[in-house]
PDB file of N, CA and C in Angstrom:
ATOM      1  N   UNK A   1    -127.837  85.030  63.419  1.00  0.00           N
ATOM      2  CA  UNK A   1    -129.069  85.711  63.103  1.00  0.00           C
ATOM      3  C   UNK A   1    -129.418  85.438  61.645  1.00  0.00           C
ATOM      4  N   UNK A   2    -130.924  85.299  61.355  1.00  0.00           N
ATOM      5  CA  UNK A   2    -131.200  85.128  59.979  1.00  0.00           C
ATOM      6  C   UNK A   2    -131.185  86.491  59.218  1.00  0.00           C
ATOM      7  N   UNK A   3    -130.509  86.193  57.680  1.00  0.00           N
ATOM      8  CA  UNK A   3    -130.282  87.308  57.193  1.00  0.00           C
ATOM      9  C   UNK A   3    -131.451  88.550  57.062  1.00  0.00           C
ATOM     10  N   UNK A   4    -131.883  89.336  57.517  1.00  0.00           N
ATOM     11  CA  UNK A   4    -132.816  90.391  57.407  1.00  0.00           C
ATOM     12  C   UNK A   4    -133.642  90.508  55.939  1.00  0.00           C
ATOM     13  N   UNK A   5    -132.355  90.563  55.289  1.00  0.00           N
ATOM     14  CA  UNK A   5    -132.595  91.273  53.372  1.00  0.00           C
ATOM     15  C   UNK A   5    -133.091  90.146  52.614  1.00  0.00           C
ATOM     16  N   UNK A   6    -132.987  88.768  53.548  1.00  0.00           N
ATOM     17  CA  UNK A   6    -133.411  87.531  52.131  1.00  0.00           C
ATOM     18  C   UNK A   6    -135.050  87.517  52.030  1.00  0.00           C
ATOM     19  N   UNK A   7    -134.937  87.479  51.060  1.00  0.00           N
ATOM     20  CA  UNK A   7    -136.773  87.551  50.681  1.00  0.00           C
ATOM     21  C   UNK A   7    -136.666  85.510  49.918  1.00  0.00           C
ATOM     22  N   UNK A   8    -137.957  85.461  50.531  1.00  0.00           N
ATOM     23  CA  UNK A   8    -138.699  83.459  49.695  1.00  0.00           C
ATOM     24  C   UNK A   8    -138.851  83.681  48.726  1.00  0.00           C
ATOM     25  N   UNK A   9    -138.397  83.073  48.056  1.00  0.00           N
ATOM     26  CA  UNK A   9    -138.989  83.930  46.267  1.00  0.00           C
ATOM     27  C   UNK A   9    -139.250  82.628  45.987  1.00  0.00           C
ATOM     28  N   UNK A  10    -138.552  81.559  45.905  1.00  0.00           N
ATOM     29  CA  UNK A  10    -138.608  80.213  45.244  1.00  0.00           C
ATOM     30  C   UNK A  10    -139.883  78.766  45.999  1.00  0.00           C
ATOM     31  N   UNK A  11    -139.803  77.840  45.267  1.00  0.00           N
ATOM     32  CA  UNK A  11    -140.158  77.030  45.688  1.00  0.00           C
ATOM     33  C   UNK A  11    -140.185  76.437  46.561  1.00  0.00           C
ATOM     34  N   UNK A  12    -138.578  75.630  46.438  1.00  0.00           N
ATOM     35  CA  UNK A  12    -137.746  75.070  46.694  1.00  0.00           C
ATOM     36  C   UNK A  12    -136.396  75.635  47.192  1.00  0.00           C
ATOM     37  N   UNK A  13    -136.197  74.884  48.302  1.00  0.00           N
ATOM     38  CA  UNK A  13    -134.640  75.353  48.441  1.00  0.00           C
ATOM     39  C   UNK A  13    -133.626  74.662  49.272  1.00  0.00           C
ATOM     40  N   UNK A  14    -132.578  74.446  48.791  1.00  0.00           N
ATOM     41  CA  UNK A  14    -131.479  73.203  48.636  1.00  0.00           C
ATOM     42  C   UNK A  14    -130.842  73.502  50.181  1.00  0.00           C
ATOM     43  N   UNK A  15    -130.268  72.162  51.187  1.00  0.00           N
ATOM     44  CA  UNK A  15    -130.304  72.319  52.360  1.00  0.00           C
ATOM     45  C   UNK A  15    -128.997  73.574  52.520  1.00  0.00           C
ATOM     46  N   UNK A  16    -128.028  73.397  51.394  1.00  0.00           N
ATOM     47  CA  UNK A  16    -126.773  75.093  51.405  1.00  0.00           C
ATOM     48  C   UNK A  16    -127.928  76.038  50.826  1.00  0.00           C
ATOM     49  N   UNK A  17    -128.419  76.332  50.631  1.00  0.00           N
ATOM     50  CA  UNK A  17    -128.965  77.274  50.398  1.00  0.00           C
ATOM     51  C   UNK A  17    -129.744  78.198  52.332  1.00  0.00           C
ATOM     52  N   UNK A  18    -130.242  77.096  52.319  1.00  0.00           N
ATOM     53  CA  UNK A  18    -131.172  76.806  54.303  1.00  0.00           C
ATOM     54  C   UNK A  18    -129.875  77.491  55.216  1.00  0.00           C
ATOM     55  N   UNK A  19    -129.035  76.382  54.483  1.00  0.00           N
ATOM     56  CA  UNK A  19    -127.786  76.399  56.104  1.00  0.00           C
ATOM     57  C   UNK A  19    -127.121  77.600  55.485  1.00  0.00           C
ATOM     58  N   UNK A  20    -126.943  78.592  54.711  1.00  0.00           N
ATOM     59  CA  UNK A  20    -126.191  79.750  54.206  1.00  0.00           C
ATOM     60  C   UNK A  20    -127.342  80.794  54.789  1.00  0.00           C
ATOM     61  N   UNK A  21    -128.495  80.523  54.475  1.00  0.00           N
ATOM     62  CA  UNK A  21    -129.570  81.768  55.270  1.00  0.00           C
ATOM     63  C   UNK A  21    -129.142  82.090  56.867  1.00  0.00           C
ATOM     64  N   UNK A  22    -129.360  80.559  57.501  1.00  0.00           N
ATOM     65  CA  UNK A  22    -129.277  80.549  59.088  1.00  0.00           C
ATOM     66  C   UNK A  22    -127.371  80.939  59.566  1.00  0.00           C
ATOM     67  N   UNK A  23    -126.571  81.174  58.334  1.00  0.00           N
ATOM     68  CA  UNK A  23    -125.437  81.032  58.728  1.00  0.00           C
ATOM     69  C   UNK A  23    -125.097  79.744  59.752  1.00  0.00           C
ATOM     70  N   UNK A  24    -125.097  78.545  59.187  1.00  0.00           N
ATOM     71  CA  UNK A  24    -125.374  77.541  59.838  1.00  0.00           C
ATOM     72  C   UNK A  24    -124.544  76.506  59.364  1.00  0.00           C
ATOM     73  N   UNK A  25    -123.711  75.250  59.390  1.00  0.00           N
ATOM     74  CA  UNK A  25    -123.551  73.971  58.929  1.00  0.00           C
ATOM     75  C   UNK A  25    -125.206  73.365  58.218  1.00  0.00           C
ATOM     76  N   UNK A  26    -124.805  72.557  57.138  1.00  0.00           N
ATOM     77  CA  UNK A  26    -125.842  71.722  56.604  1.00  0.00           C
ATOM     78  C   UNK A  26    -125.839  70.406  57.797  1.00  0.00           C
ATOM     79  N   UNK A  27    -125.269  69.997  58.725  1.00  0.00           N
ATOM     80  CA  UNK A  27    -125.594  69.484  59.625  1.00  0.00           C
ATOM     81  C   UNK A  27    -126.361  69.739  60.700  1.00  0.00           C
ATOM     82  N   UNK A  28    -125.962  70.708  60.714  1.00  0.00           N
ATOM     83  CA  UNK A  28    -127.056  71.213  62.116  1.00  0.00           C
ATOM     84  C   UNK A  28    -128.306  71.198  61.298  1.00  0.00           C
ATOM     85  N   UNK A  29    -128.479  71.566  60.225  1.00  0.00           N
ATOM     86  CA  UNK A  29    -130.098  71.470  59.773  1.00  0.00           C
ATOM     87  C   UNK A  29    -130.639  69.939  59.332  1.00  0.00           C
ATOM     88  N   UNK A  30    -129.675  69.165  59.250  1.00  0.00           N
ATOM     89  CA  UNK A  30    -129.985  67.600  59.762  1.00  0.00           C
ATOM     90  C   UNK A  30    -130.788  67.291  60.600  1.00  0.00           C
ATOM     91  N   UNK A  31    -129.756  67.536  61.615  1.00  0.00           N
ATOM     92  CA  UNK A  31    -129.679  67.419  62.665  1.00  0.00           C
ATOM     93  C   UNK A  31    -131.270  67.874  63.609  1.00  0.00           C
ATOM     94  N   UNK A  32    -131.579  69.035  63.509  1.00  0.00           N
ATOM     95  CA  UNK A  32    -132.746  69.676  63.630  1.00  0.00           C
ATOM     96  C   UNK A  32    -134.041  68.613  63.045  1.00  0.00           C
ATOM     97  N   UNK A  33    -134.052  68.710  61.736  1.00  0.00           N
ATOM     98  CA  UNK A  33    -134.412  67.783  61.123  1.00  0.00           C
ATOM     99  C   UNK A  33    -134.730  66.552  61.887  1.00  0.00           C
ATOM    100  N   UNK A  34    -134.152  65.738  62.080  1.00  0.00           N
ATOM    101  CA  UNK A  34    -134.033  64.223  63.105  1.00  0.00           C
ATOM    102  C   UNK A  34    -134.653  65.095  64.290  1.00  0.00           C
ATOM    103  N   UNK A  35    -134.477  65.964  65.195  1.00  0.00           N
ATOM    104  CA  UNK A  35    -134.900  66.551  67.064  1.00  0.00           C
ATOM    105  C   UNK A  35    -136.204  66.701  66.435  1.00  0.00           C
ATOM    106  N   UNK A  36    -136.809  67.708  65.633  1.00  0.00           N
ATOM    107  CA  UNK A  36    -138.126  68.176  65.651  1.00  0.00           C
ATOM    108  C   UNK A  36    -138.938  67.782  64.224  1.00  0.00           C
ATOM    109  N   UNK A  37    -140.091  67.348  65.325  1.00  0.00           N
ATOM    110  CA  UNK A  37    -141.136  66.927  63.962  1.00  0.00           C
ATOM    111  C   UNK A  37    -141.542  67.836  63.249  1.00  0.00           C
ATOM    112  N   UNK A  38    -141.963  69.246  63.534  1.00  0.00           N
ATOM    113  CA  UNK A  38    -142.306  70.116  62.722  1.00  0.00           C
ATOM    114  C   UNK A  38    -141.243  70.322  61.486  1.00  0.00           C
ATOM    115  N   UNK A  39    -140.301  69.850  61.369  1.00  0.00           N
ATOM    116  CA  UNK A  39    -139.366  70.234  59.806  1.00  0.00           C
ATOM    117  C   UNK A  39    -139.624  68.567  59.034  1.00  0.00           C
ATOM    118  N   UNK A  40    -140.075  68.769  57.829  1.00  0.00           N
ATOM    119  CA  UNK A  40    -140.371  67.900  56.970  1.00  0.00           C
ATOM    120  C   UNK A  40    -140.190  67.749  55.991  1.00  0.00           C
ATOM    121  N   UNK A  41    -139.277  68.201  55.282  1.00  0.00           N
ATOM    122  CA  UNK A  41    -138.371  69.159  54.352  1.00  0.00           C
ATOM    123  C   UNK A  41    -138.708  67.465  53.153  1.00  0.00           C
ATOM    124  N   UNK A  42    -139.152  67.936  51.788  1.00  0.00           N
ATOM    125  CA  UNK A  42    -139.476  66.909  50.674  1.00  0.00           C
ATOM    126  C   UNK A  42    -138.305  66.482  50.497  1.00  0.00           C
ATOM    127  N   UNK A  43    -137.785  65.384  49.980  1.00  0.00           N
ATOM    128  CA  UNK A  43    -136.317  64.554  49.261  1.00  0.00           C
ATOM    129  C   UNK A  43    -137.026  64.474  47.833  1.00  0.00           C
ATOM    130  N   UNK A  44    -136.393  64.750  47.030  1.00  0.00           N
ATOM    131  CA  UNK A  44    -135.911  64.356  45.885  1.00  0.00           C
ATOM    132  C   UNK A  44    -135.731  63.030  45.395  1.00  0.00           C
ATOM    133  N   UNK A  45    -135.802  62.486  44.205  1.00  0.00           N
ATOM    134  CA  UNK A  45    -135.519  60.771  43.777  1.00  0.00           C
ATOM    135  C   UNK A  45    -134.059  60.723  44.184  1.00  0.00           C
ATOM    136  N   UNK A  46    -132.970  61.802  44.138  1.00  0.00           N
ATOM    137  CA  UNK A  46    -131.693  61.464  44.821  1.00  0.00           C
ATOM    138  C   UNK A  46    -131.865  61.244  46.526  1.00  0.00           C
ATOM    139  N   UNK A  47    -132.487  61.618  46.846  1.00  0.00           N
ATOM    140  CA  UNK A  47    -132.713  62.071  48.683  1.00  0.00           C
ATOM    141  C   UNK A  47    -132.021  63.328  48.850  1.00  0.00           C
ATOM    142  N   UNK A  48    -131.906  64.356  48.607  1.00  0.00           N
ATOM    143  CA  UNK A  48    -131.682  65.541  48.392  1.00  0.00           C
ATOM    144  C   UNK A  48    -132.949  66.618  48.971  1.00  0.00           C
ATOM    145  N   UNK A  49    -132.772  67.258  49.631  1.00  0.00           N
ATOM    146  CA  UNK A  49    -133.551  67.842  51.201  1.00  0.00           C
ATOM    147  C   UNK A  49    -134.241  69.056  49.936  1.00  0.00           C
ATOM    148  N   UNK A  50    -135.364  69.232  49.972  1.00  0.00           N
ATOM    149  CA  UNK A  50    -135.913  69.958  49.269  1.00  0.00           C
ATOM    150  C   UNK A  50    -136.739  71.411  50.389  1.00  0.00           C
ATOM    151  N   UNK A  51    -136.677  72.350  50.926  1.00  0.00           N
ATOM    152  CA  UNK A  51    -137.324  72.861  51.655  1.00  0.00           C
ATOM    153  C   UNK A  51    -138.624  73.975  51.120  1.00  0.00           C
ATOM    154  N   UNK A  52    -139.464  74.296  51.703  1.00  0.00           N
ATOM    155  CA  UNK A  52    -140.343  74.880  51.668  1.00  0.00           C
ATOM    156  C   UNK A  52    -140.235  76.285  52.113  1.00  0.00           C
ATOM    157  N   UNK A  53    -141.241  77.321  51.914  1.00  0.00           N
ATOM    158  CA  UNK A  53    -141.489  78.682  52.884  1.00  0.00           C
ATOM    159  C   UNK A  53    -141.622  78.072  54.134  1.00  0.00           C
ATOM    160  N   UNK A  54    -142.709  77.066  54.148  1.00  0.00           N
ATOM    161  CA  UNK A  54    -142.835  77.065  55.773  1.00  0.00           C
ATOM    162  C   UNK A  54    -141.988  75.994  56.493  1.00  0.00           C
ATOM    163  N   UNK A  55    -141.047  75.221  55.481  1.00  0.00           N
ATOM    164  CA  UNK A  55    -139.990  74.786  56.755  1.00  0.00           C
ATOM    165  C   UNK A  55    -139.190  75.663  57.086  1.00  0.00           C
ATOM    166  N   UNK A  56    -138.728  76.786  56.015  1.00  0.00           N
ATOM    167  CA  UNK A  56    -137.759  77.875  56.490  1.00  0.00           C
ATOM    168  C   UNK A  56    -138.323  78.735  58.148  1.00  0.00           C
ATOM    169  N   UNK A  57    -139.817  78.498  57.932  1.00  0.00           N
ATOM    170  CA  UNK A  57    -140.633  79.906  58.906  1.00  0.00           C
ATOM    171  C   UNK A  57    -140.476  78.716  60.083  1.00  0.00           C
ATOM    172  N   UNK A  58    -140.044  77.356  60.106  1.00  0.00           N
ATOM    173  CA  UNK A  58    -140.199  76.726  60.840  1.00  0.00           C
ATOM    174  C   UNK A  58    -139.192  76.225  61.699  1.00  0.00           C
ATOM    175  N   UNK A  59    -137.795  76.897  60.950  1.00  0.00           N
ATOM    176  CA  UNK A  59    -136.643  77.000  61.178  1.00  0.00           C
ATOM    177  C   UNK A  59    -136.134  78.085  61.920  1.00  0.00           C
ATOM    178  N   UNK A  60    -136.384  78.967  61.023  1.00  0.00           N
ATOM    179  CA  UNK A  60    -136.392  80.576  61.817  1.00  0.00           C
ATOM    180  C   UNK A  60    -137.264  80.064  63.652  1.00  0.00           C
ATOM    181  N   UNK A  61    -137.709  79.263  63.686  1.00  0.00           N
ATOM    182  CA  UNK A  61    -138.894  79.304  65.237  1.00  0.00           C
ATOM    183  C   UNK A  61    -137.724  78.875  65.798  1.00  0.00           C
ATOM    184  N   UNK A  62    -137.315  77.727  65.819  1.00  0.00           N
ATOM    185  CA  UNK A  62    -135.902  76.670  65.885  1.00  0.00           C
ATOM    186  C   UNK A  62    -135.075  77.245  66.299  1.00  0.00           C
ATOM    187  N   UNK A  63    -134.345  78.187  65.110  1.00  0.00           N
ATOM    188  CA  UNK A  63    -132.942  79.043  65.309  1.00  0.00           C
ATOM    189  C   UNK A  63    -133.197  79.899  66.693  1.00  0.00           C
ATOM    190  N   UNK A  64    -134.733  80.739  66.543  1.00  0.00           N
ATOM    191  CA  UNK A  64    -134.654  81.604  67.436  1.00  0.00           C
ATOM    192  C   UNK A  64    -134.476  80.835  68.903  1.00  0.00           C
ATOM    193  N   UNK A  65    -135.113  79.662  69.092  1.00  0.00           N
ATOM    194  CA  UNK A  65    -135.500  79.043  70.706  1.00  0.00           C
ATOM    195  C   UNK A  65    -134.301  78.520  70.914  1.00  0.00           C
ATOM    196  N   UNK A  66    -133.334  78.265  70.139  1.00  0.00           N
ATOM    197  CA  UNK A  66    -131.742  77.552  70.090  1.00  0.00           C
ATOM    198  C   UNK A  66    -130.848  78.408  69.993  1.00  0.00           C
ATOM    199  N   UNK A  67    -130.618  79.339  69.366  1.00  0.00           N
ATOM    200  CA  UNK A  67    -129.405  79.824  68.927  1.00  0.00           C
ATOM    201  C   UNK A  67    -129.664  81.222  69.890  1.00  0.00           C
ATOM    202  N   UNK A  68    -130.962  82.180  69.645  1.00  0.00           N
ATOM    203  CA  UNK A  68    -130.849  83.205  70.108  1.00  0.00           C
ATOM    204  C   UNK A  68    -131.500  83.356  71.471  1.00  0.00           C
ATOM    205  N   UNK A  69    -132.326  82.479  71.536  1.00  0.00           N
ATOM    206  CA  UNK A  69    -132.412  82.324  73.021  1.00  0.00           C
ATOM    207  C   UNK A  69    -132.222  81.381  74.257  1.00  0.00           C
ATOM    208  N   UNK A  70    -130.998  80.867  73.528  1.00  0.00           N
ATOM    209  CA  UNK A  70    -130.396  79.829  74.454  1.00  0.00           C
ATOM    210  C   UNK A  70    -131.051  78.448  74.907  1.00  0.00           C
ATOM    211  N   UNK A  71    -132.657  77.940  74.275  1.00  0.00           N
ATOM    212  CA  UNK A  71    -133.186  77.243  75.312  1.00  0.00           C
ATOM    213  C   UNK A  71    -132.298  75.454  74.411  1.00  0.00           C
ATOM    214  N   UNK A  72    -132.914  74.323  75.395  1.00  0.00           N
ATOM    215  CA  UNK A  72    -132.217  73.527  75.175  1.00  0.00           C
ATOM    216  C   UNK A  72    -132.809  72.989  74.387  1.00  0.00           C
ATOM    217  N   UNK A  73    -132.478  71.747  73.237  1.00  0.00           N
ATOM    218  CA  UNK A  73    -132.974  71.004  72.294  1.00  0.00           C
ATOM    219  C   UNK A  73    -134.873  70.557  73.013  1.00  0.00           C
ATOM    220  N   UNK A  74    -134.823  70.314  74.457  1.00  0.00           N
ATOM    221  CA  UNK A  74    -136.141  69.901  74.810  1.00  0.00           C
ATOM    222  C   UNK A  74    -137.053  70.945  75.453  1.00  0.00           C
ATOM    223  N   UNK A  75    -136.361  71.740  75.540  1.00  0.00           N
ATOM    224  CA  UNK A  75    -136.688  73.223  76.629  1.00  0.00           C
ATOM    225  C   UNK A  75    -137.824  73.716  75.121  1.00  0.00           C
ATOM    226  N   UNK A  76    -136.938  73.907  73.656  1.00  0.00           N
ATOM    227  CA  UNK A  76    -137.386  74.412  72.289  1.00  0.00           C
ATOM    228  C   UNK A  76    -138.799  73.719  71.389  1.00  0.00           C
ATOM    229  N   UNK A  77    -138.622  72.019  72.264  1.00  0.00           N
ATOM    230  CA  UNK A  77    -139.699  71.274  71.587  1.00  0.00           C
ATOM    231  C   UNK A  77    -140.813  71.658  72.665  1.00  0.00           C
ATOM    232  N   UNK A  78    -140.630  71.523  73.608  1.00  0.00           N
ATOM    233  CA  UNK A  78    -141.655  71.625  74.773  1.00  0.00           C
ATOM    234  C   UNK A  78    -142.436  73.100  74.409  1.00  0.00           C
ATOM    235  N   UNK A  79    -141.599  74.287  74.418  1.00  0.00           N
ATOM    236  CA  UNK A  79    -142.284  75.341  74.143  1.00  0.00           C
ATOM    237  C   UNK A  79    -142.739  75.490  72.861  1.00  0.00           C
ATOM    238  N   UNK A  80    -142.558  75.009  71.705  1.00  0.00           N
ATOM    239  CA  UNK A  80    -143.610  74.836  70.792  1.00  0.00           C
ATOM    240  C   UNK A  80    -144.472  74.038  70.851  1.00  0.00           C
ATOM    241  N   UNK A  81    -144.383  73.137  71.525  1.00  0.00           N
ATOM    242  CA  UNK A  81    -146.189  72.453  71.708  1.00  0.00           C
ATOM    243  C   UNK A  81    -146.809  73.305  72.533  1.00  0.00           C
ATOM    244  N   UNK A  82    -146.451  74.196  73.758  1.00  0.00           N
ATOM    245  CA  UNK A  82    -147.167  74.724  74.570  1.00  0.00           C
ATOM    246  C   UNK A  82    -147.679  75.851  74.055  1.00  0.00           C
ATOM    247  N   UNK A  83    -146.878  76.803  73.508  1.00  0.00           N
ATOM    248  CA  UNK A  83    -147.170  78.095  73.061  1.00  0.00           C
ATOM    249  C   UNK A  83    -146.318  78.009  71.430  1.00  0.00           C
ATOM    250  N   UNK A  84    -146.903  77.275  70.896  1.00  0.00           N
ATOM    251  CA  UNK A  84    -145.786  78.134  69.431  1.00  0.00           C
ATOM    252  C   UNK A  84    -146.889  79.569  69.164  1.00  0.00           C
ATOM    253  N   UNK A  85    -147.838  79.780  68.946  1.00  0.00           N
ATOM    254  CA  UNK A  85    -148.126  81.311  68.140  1.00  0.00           C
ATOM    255  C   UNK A  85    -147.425  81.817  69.213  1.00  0.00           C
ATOM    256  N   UNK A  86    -147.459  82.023  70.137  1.00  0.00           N
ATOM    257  CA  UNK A  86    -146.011  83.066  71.050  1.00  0.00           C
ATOM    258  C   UNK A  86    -144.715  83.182  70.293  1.00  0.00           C
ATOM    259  N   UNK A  87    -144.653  82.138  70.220  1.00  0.00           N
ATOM    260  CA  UNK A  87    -143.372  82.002  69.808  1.00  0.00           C
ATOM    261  C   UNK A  87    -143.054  82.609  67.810  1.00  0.00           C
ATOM    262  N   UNK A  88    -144.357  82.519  67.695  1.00  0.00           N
ATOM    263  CA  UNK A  88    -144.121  83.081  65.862  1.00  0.00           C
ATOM    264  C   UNK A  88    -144.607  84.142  66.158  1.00  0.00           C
ATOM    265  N   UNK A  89    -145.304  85.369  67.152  1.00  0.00           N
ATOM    266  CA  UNK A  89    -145.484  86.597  67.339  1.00  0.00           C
ATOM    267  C   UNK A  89    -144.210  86.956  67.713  1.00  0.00           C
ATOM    268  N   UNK A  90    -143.291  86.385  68.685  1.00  0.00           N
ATOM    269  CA  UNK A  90    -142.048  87.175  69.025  1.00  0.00           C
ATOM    270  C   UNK A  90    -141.160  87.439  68.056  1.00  0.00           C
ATOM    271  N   UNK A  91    -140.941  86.166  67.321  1.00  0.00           N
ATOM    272  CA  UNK A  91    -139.734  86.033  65.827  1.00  0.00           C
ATOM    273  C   UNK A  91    -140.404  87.247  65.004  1.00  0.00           C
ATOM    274  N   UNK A  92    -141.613  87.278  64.421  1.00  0.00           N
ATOM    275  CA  UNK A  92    -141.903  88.284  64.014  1.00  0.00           C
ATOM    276  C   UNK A  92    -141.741  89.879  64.476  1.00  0.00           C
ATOM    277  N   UNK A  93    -142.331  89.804  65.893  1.00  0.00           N
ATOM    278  CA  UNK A  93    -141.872  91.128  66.591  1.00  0.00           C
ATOM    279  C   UNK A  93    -140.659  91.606  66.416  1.00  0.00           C
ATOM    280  N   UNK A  94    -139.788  90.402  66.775  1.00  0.00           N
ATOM    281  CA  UNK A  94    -138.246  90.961  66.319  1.00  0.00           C
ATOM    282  C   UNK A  94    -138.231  91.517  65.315  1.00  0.00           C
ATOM    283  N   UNK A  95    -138.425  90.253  64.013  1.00  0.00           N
ATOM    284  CA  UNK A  95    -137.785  90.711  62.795  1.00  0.00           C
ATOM    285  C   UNK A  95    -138.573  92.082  62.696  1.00  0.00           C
ATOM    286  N   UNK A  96    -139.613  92.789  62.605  1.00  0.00           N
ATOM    287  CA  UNK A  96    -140.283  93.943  62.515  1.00  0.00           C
ATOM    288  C   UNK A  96    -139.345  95.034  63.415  1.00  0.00           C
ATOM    289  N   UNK A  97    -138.668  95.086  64.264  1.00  0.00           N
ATOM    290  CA  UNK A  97    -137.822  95.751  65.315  1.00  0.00           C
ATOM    291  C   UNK A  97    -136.258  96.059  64.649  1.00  0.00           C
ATOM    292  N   UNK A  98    -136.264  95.267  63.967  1.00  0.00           N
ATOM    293  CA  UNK A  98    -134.741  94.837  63.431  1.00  0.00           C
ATOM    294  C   UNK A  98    -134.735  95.926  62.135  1.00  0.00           C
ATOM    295  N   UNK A  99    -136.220  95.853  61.149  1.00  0.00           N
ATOM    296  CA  UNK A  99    -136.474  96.399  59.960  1.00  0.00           C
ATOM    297  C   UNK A  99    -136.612  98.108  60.343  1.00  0.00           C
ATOM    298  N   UNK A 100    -136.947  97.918  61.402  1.00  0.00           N
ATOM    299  CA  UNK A 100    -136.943  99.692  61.950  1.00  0.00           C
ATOM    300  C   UNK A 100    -135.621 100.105  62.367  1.00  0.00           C
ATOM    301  N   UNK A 101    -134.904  99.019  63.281  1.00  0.00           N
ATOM    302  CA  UNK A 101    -134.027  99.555  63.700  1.00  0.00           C
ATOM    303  C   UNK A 101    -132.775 100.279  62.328  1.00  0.00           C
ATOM    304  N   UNK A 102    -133.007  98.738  61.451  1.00  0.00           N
ATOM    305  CA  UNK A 102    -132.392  99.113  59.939  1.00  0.00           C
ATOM    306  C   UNK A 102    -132.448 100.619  59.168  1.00  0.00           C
ATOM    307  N   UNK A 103    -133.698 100.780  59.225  1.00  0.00           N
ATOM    308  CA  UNK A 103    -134.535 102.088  58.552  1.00  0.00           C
ATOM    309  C   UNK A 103    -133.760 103.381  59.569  1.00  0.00           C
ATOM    310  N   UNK A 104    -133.452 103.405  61.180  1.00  0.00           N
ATOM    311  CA  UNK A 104    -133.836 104.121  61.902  1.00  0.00           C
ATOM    312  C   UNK A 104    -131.894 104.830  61.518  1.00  0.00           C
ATOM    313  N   UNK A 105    -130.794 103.687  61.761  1.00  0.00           N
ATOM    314  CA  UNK A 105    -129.780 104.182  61.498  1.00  0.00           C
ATOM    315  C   UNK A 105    -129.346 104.351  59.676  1.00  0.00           C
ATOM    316  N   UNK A 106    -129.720 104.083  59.069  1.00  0.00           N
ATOM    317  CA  UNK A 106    -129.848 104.455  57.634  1.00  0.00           C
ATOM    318  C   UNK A 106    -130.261 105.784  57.711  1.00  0.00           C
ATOM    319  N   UNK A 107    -131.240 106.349  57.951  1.00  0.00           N
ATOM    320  CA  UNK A 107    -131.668 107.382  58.402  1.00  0.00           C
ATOM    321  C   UNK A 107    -130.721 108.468  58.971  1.00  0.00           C
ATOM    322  N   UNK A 108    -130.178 108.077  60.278  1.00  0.00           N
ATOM    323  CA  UNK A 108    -128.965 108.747  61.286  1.00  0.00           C
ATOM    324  C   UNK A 108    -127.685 108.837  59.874  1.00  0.00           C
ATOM    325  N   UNK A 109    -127.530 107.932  58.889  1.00  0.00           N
ATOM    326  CA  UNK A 109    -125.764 107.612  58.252  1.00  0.00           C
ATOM    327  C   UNK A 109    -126.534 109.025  57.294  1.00  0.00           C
ATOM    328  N   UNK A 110    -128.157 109.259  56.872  1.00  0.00           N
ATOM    329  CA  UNK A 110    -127.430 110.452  55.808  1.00  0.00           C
ATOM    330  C   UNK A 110    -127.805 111.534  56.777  1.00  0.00           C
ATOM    331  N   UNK A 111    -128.383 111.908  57.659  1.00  0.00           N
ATOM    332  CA  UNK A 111    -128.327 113.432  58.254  1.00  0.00           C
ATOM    333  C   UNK A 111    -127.067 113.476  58.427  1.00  0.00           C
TER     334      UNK A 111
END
């Protein structure tokens, strides 16, 4: 799961930085990288993976259709050409569900 508490603050952000958010290998975000055209992440004069807000928001789509909902590398591309705003209303829905649920037992730990 992506960390709840990390806020985009930066520009830029280094592929350990990406793969430490998603709790992830820096390979698998390669990897991703090479399967789907939507991640386009800038290189650097070293070639050094530079990412954006919206490759992260584009990742988070990724993680969710792969990791949390099981679908397959083509099952994940297919349903973002068909429906991605579905697919960025649900990630959102969650994360909004997650921020309550957060709030709701924080709440329960001081009564």
């Amino acid at each position: 799961m992506v960390k709840p508490d990390y806020k985009i603050e930066k520009i830029y952000y280094t592929i350990g930085e990406v793969a430490e958010l998603f709790d992830v290998n820096q390979s698998l975000i390669r990897f991703w990288e090479k399967e789907f055209d939507i991640l386009n992440p800038r290189k650097n004069k070293k070639g050094n993976r530079l990412f954006t807000k919206f490759d992260i928001e584009n990742l988070k789509l990724i993680y969710h259709l792969v990791k949390e909902r099981g679908f397959t590398l083509q099952g994940a591309k297919d349903k973002l050409k068909q429906n991605r705003e579905n697919v960025v209303n649900t990630v959102q829905m969650i994360a909004s569900l997650n921020q309550v649920k957060g709030f709701l037992l924080e709440l329960k730990k001081e009564l």
